[in-house]
Each structure stands twice: as C-alpha cells, then as structure tokens.
Protein backbone atom coordinates (compact mmCIF):
# COMPACT_ATOMS: atom_id res chain seq x y z
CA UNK A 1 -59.92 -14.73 43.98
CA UNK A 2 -58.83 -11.96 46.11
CA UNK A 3 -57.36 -9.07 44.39
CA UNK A 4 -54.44 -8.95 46.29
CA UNK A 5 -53.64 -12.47 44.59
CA UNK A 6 -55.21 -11.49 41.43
CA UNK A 7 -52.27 -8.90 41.06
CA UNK A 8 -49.75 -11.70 41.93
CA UNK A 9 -50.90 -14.30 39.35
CA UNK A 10 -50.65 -11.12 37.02
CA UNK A 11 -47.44 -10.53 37.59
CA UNK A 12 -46.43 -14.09 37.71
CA UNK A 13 -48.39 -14.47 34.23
CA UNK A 14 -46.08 -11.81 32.56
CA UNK A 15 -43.04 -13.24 33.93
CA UNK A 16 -43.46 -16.19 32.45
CA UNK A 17 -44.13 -14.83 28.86
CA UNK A 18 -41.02 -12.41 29.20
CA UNK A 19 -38.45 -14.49 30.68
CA UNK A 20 -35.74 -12.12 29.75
CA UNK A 21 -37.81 -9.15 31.75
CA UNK A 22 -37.08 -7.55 27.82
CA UNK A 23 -39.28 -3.92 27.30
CA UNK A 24 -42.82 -3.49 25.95
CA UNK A 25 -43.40 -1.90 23.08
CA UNK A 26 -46.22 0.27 22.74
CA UNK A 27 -49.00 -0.95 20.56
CA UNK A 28 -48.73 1.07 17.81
CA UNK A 29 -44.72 -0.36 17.59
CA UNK A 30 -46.45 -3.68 17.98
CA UNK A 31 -49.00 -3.47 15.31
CA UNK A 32 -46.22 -1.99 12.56
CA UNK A 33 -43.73 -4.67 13.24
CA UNK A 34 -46.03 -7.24 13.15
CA UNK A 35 -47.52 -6.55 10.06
CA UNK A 36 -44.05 -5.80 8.49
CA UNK A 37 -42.76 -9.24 9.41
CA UNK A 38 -45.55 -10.64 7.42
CA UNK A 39 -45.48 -8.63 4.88
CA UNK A 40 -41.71 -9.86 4.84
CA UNK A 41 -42.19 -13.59 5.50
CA UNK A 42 -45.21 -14.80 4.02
CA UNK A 43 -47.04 -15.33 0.45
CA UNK A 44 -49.70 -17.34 -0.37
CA UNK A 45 -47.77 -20.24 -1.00
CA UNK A 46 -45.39 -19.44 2.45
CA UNK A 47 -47.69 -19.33 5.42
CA UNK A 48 -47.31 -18.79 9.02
CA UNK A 49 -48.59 -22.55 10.91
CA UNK A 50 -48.54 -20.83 14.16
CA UNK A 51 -47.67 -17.42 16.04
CA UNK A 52 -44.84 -18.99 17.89
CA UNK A 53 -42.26 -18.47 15.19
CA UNK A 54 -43.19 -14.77 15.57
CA UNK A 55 -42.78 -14.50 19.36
CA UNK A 56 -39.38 -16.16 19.05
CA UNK A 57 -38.39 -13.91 16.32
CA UNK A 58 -38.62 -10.93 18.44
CA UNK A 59 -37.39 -12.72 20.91
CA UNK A 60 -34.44 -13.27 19.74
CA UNK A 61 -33.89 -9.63 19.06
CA UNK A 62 -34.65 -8.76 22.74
CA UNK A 63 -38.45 -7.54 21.28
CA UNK A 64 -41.13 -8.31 24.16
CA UNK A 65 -44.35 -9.01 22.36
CA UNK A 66 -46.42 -10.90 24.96
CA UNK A 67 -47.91 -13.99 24.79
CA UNK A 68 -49.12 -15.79 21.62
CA UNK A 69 -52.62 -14.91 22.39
CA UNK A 70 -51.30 -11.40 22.46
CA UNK A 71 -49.80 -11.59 19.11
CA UNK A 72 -52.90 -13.36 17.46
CA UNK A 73 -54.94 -10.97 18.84
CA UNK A 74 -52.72 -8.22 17.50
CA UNK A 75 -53.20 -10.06 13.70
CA UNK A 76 -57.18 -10.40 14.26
CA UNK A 77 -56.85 -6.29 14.89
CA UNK A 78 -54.85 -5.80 11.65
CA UNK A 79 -56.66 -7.92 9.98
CA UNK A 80 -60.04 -6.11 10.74
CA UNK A 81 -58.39 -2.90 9.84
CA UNK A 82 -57.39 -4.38 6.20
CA UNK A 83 -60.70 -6.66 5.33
CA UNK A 84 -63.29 -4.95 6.98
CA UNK A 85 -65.22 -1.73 5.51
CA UNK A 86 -66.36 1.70 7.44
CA UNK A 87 -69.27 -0.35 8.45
CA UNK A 88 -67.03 -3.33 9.86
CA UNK A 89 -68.42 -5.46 7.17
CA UNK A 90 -66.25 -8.02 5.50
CA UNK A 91 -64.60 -6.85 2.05
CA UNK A 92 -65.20 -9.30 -1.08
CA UNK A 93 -62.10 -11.83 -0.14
CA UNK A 94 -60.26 -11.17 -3.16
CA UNK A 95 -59.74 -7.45 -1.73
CA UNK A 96 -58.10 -9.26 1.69
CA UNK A 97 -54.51 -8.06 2.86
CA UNK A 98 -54.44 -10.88 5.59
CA UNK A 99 -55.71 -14.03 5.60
CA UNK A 100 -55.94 -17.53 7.73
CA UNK A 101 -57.71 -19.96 8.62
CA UNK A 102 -60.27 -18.74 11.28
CA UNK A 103 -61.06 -15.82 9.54
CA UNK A 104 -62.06 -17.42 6.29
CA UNK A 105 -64.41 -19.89 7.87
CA UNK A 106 -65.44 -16.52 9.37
CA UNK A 107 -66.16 -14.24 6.86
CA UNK A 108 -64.54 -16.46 3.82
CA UNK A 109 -67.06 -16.83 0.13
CA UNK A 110 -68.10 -19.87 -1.20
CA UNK A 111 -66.90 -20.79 -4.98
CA UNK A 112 -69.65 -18.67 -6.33
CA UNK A 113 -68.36 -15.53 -4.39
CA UNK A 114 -71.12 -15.78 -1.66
CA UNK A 115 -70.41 -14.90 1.51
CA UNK A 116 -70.60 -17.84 4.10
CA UNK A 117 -70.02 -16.02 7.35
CA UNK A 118 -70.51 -18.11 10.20
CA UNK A 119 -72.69 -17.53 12.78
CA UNK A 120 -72.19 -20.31 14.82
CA UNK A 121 -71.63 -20.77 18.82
CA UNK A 122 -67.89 -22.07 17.04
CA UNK A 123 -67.30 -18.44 16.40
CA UNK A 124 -64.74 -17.92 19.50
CA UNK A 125 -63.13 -21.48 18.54
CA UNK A 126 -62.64 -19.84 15.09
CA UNK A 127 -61.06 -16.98 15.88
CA UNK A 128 -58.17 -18.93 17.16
CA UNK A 129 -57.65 -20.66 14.24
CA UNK A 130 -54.55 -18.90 12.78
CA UNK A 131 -52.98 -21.62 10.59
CA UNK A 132 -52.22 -20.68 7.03
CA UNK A 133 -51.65 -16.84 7.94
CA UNK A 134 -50.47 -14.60 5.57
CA UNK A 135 -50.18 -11.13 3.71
CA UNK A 136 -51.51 -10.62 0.27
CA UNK A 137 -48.78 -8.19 -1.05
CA UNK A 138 -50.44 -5.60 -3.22
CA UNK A 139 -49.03 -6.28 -6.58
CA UNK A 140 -48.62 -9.95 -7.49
CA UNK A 141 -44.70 -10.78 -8.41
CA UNK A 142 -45.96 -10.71 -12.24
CA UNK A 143 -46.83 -6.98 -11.47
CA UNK A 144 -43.74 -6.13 -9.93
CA UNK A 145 -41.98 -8.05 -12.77
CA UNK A 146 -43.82 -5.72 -15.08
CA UNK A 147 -43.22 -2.59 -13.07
CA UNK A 148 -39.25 -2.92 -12.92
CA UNK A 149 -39.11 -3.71 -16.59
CA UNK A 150 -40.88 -0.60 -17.22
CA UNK A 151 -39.11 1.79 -13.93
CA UNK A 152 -36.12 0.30 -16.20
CA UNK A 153 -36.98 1.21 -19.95
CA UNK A 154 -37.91 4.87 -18.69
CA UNK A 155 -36.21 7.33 -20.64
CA UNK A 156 -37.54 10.04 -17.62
CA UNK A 157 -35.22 8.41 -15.18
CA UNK A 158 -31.27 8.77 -14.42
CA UNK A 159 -29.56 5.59 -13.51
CA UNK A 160 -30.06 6.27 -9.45
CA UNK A 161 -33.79 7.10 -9.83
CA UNK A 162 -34.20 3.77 -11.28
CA UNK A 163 -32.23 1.84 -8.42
CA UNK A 164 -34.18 3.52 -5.79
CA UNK A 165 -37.57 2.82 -7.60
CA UNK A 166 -36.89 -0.47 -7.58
CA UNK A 167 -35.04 -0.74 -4.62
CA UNK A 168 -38.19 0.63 -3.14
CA UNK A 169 -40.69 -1.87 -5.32
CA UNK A 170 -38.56 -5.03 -3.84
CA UNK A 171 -38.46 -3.37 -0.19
CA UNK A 172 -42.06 -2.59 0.26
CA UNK A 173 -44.30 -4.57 -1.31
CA UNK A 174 -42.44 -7.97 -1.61
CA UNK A 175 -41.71 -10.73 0.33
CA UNK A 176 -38.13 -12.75 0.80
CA UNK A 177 -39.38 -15.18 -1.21
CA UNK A 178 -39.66 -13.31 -4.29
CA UNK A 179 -37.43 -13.98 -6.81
CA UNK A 180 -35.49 -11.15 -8.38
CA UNK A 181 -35.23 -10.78 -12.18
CA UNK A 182 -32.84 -9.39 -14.23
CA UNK A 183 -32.07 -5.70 -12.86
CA UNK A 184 -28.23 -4.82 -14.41
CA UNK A 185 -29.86 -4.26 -17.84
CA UNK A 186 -27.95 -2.06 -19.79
CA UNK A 187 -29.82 0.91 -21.36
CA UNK A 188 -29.43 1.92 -25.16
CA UNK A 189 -30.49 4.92 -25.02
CA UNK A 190 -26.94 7.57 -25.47
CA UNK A 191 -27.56 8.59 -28.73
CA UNK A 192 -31.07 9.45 -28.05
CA UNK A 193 -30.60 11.18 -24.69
CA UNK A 194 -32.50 14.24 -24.12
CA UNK A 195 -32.90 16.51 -21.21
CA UNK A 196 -34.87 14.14 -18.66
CA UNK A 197 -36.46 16.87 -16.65
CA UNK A 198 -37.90 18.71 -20.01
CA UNK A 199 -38.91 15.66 -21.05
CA UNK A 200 -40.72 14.96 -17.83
CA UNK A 201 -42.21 18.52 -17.94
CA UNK A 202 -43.47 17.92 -21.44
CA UNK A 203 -45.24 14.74 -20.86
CA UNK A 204 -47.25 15.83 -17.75
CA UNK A 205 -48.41 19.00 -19.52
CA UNK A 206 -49.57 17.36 -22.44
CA UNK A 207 -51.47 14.82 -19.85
CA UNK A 208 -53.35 17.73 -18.41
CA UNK A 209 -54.57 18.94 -21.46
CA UNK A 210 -55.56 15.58 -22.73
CA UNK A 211 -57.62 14.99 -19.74
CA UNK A 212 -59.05 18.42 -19.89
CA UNK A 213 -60.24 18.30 -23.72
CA UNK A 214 -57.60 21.55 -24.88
CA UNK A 215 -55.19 22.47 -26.75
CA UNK A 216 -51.41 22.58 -26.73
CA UNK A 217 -48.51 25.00 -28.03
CA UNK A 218 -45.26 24.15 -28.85
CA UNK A 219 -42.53 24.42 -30.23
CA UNK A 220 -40.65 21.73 -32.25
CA UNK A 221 -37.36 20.71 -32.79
CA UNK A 222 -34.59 18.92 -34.24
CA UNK A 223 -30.65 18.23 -33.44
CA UNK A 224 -27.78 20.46 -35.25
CA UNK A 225 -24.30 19.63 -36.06
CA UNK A 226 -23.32 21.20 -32.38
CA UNK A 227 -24.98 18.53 -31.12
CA UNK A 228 -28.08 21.01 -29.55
CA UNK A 229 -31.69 21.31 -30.19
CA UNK A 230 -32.69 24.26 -32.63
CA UNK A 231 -36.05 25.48 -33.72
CA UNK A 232 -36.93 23.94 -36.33
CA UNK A 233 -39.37 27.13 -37.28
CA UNK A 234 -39.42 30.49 -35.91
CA UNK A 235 -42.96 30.29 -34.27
CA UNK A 236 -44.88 28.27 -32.22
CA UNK A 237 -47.48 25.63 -33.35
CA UNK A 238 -50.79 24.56 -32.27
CA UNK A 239 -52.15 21.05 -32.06
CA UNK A 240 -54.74 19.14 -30.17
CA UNK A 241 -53.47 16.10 -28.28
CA UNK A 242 -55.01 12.76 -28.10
CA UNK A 243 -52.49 10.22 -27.18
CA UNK A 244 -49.09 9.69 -25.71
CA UNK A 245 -47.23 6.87 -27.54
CA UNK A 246 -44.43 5.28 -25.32
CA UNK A 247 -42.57 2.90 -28.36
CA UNK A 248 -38.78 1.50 -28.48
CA UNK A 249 -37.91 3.91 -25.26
CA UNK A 250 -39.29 7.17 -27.08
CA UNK A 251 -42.28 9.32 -26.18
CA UNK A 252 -44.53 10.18 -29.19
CA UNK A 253 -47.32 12.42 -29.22
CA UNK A 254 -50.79 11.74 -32.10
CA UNK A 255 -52.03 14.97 -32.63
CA UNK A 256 -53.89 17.26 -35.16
CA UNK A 257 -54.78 20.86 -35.80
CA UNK A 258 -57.25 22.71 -38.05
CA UNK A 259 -55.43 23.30 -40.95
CA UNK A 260 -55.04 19.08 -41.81
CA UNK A 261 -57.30 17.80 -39.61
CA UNK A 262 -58.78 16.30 -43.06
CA UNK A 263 -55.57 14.42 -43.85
CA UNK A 264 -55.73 12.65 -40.79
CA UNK A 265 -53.32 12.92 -37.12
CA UNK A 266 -49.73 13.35 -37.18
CA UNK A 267 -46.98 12.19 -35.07
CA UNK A 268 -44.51 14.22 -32.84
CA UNK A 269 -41.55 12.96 -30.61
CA UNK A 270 -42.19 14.32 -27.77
CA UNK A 271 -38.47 14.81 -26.57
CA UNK A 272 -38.24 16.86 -29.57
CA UNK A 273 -40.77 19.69 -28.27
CA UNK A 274 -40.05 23.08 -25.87
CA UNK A 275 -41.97 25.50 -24.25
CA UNK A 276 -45.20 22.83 -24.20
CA UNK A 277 -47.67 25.20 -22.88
CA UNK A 278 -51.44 25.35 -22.89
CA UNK A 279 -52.85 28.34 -24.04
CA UNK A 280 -55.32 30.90 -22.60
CA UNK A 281 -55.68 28.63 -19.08
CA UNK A 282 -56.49 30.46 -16.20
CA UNK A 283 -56.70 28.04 -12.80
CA UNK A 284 -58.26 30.68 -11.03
CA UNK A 285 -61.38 31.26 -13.37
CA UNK A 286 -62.17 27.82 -14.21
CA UNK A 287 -61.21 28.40 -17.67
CA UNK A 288 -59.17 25.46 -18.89
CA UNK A 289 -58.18 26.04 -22.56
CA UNK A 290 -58.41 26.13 -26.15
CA UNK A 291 -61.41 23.00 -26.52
CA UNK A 292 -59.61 20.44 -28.57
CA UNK A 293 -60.81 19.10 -32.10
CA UNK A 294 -62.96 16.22 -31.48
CA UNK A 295 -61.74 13.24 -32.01
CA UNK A 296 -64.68 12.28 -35.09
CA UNK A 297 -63.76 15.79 -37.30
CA UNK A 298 -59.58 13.99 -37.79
CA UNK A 299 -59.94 11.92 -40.20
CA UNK A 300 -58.55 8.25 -39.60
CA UNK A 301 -57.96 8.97 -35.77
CA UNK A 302 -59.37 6.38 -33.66
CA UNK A 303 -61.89 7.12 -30.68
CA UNK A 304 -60.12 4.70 -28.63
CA UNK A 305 -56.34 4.06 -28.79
CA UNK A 306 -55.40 0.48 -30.40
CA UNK A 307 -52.90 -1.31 -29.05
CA UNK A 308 -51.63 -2.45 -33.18
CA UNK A 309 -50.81 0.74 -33.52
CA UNK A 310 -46.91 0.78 -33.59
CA UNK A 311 -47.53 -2.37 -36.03
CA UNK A 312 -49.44 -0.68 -38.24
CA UNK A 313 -47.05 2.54 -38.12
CA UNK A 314 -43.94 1.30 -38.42
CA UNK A 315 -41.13 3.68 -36.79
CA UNK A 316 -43.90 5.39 -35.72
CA UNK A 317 -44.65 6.51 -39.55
CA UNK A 318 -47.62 8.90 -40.32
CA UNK A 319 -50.84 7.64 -42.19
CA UNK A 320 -53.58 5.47 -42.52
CA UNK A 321 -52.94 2.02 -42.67
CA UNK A 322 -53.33 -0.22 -45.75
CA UNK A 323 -53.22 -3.53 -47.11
CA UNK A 324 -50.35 -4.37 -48.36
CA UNK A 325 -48.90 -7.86 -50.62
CA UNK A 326 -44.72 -8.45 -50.09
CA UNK A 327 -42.73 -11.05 -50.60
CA UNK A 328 -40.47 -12.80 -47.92
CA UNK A 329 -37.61 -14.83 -48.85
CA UNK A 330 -37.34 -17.80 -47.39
CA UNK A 331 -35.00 -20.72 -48.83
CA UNK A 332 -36.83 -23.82 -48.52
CA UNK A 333 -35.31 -27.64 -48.54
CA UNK A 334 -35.45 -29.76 -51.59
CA UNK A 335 -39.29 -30.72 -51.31
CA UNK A 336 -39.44 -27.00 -52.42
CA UNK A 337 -42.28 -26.70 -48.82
CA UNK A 338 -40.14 -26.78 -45.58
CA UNK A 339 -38.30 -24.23 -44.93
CA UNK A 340 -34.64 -24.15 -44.18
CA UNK A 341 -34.53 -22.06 -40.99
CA UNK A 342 -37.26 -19.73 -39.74
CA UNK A 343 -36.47 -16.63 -40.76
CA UNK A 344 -39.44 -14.53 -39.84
CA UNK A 345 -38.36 -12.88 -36.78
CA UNK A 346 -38.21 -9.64 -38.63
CA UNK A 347 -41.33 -9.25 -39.75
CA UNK A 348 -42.55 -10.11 -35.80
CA UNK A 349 -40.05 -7.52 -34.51
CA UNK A 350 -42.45 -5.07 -35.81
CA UNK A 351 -45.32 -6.65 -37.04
CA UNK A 352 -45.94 -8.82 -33.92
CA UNK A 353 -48.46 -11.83 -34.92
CA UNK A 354 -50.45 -9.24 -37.15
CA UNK A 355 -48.64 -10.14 -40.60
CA UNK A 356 -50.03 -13.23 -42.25
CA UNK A 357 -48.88 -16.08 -44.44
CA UNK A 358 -50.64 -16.88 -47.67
CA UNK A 359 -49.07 -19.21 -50.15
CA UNK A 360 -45.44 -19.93 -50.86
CA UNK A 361 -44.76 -18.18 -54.60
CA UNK A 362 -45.56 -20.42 -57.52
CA UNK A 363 -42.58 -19.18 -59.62
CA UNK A 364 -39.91 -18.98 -56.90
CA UNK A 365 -40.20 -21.43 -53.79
CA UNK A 366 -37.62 -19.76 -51.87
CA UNK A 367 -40.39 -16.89 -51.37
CA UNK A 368 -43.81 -16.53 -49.49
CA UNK A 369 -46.29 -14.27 -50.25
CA UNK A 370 -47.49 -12.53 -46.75
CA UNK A 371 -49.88 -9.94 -45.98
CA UNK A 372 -49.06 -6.88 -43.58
CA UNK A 373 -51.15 -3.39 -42.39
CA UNK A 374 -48.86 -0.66 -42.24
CA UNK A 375 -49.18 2.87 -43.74
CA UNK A 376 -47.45 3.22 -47.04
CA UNK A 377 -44.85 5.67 -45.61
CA UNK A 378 -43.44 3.06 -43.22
CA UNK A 379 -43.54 0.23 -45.64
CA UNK A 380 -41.39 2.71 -48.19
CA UNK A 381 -38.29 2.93 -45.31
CA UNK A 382 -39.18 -1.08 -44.32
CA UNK A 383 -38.32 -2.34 -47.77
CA UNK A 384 -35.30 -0.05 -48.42
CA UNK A 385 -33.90 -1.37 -45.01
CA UNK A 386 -35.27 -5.17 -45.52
CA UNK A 387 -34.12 -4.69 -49.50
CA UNK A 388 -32.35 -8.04 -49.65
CA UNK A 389 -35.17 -10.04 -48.21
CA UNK A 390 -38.88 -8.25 -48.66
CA UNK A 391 -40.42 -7.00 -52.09
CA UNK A 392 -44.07 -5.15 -52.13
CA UNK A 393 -46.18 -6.57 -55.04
CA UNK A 394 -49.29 -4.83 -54.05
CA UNK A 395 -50.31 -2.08 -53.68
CA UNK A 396 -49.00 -1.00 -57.10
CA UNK A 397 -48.53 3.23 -56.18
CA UNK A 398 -46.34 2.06 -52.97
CA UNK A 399 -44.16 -0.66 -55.36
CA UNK A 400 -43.51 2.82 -57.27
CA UNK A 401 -42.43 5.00 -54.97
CA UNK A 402 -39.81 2.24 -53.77
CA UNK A 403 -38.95 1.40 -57.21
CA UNK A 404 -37.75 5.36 -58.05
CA UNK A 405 -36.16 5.56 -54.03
CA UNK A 406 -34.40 2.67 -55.29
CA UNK A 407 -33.47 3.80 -58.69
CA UNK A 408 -32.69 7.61 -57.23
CA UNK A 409 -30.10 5.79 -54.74
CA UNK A 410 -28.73 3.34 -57.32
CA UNK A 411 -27.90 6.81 -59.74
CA UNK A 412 -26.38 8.17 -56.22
CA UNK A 413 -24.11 5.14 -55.56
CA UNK A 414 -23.26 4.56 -59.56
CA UNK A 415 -20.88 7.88 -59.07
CA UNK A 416 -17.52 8.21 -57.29
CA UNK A 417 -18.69 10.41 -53.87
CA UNK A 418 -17.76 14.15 -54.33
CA UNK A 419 -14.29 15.33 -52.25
CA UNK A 420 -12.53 12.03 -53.11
C-alpha cells in the first residue's frame, strides 16, 4: 500500500473509533483512569465480559480512549506492571492486582501452586482473551470491615479524623459493590476522654523504645476534683516496656522496673502518663537508651504476648493468674438439669470461651460449679460487682479477702451516712 493511502486508511481508522472527534488523553491519563474504573467496578465475583462497556463509559463522558484493542492493550500494560517482578517474571497468582482470562492461561498456577505458563503458538490468541477481568482490591471487604471497626473504636481520633479515615478506606480500596456496615456508631468514651494528641505522643514513644530494647520515664497520673490530671508523685519513674494493651477503648502499658521485677509486671494506663521520654538517647551517636530488663529476669511476664490476657486480668488487674472454683447461679426447671434461661453471658463478656463448666452443685441445683483463670486481684472486684450471682469456693485465701471486703462494706452500709 502506498503511503500516501496508508495515511488515509489511518485517518479513516481513527474516525471511526472516535465518532464524536472527542480529545485524546495522554497515556499516562489513560492508564490511571482505566485502572480506577476497575478498581471501582469490578470484584472477583463482578467481572468485566468485555472492554466495550469501558469504551462506552468514557464515551459517554466525552473521554476518547481508542479502540477496544487500545483499551485491552492498555489492561495487558497494567497488568504487567502489577503481576510481573523486576525481572518481568510472573508473581505467585495470589499476589495478582488484575486478572482475566488470557492472562491466567498465560502465566496462571495449577491447584498445587505450579506455574503452568503457556508456551504455545496460542500465546497471541491468549492475550486477547479478556473475559472475567478484574481488580483484586488490596484488603478483602472482611479487612476493611475490620479496619473501620477499629479507625472507629480509636480513642486517638476526633470524630472528623475518623470520617475521613474511612471515607478514605471506602474511596480507595473498594469497589461499588461493597457493602457498607454500620458507620454512625456512637462512641462511649466522654467520661474517659483524655487529651488525644498526648495520648498519641505517648503511644508512639513507648513503641520506639519497645522496638529498640530501652527504657522509658514517666510520669504518672490520676484525675482531681477540678476535673485535671495531677501528679500523682513528685518525681519521675522508670520502667521497661514490653507491651501495649489496647482493651475496652483504653491504652495500657505491661511494664517492670528493678526494684519488683521479682513480683512480676505491672500495668499502667497509658492516657494516664506525661512527659513519656526515653532517657539518655542520643540519635546522633547511635546510642539508643537505657537496655531494658529482659523479658526472662520479670517474673510471670510472658516472652510472647497472649492473646487471653485481658481474660485472665480482668479490668486489666495486676498478677499472675490462678485457678480459681466459683459458683454461678443458674435457676434450673423442675428436672433440677435444664436450665431456665442462659444466663452466662457475663462470665463470656470477660472470660470469652476460657471459663469452664464442671458439674451443677449437689446441694443447690440452681448453681454450677465453673472454673475460671484470672489473677486473684480481679476476681476480688468481679465477685463484689457479680455479688448476687457468683461465689469463689476455691482458692480459700481469695474467698477471704472477699469475705472481710464484704463484711468491711456491710459495717459501712449498717450506719446512717455521715452529714445526714
């Protein structure tokens, strides 16, 4: 063909894929909007069938993107760029962004994971194939399910922060077919605000010298009848750090220092602490702290957190954890076996499935006998505030110390209050 008439048939080509005579768009603009439409309209279970959806699409919004062979060939770029390494060998599929048909019997895996990349004279006849294409979003709805609960339960975040978080979660990594969960949930967390940014402050501090091995200082704190945090001593203490706690929307820091590292960690709110600093650090010289206390010289402190621990320290109460024997009341039906109603949600509000059921009591059938692990401290304030339904039998030292907290508070209640 002459080139004269090649230029023609060029022309006349174009013309007929942009009827409208609408502007091109540079390929970078082409490569973003494409890939932002499908990250838009397509899951795994929402595919694309063909490119022509997407060239009427733009279309319709006066966007020229060429032909469809322009726009698959614009997918088979991005898709490169997403699945393919430095070396421009295929990823493991599970680490694919796009995906179709063509490129799976491409550079797809077999059931056992093994790459079954064709080789074929078929390969050019593959490459066209671009049924079933779609994005694989980067967090799976569950995950982004699980990150607004959390973005919402932050006590580090004012009520905007939190709508533009998630604002930004649903926006950019989620498709139209996602299906939003609750997000107007009401936080309960007034009469336990704190200063957000201190708090913030706090909690990355304390990171950086858990990650580094070192020491903290600190100084800690409690409310006073102005309403304001006050010292709660005049100086400033030292403690190594080993985990942050996040439990019932407060921050909690286990800790220990020298002088009881033998009685085990302790527990600090973390809200409750100013002027977190780390001591003797010097960025410049490499020098990064006080070294922590190992982990093995606290006694009781695990070497690797355990996710039981809020059940086993209830409110976040100090100690080791121990076997202990209650009883439960539960009224049972006239067969003196079933029970009435089941009336154990307590006991899995902060005991999750960790308490266990033994025998119902052989002088009183309206009561089990259950098993928990808690420290003794936290079972002490658990049976006070569960008095009408939960007695400890065993241990027999903890059934004493609730028996004279109970006795001390019936003396305290058997008296008309003072000023009356």
């Amino acid at each position: 063909m002459a080139k004269g008439n090649l230029k023609k048939e060029s022309k006349k080509v174009s013309k007929e894929s942009n009827p409208k005579n609408l502007p091109n768009l540079s390929a970078p603009e082409k490569t973003i909007r494409l890939l932002e439409y499908l990250k838009k309209h397509t899951d795994k279970e929402h595919s694309l069938k063909s490119v022509k959806n997407v060239q009427k699409e733009f279309n319709d919004k006066d966007l020229h993107f060429g032909s469809d062979n322009t726009i698959r060939d614009f997918y088979r770029k991005i898709a490169n760029a997403y699945n393919l390494d430095e070396y421009q060998h295929p990823l493991p599929q599970s680490q694919w962004r796009i995906v179709y048909d063509g490129y799976v019997k491409l550079y797809g895996e077999d059931e056992e994971g093994i790459s079954v990349e064709d080789d074929s004279d078929e390969w050019e006849e593959d490459r066209e194939k671009f049924s079933n294409l779609y994005y694989v979003p980067e967090f799976s709805y569950e995950e982004i399910d699980a990150l607004v609960e959390a973005v919402q339960l932050s006590r580090t975040l004012s009520e905007e922060e939190t709508e533009h978080i998630i604002s930004t979660l649903e926006d950019k990594f989620t498709s139209k077919y996602y299906r939003k969960g609750a997000r107007r949930v009401c936080k309960i967390n007034g009469k336990g605000c704190c200063d957000r940014d201190m708090l913030r402050e706090n909690l990355l501090t304390i990171q950086q010298a858990i990650m580094d091995g070192v020491q903290i200082t600190y100084r800690f704190n409690g409310y006073d009848r102005d309403k304001k945090l006050a010292p709660m001593r005049d100086y400033k203490r030292y403690a190594s750090p080993y985990y942050i706690v996040a439990n019932d929307g407060r921050y909690y820091l286990m800790a220990a220092n020298e002088a009881h590292k033998d009685e085990g960690a302790y527990i600090v709110r973390i809200d409750l602490m100013t002027e977190v600093e780390i001591p003797k650090r010097n960025e410049k010289s490499g020098k990064k702290g006080i070294p922590a206390i190992p982990k093995k010289e606290v006694a009781g402190l695990p070497s690797e957190w355990d996710e039981n621990f809020s059940m086993q320290h209830v409110n976040m109460s100090y100690g080791a954890p121990i076997s202990i024997t209650i009883r439960v009341k539960n009224k049972k039906k006239e067969d003196g076996c079933t029970p009435v109603d089941p009336v154990y949600t307590f006991l899995h509000d902060y005991f999750g499935d960790t308490y266990r059921f033994i025998a119902v009591d052989e002088n009183d059938s309206d009561y089990d006998i259950v098993t928990v692990t808690c420290t003794s401290f936290g079972m002490e304030n658990f049976a006070m505030q569960y008095a009408d339904r939960v007695e400890v039998l065993k241990p027999l030292e903890l059934r004493e110390k609730i028996r004279s907290k109970a006795q001390a508070m019936a003396e305290r209640y058997g008296v008309s209050p003072s000023g009356l």
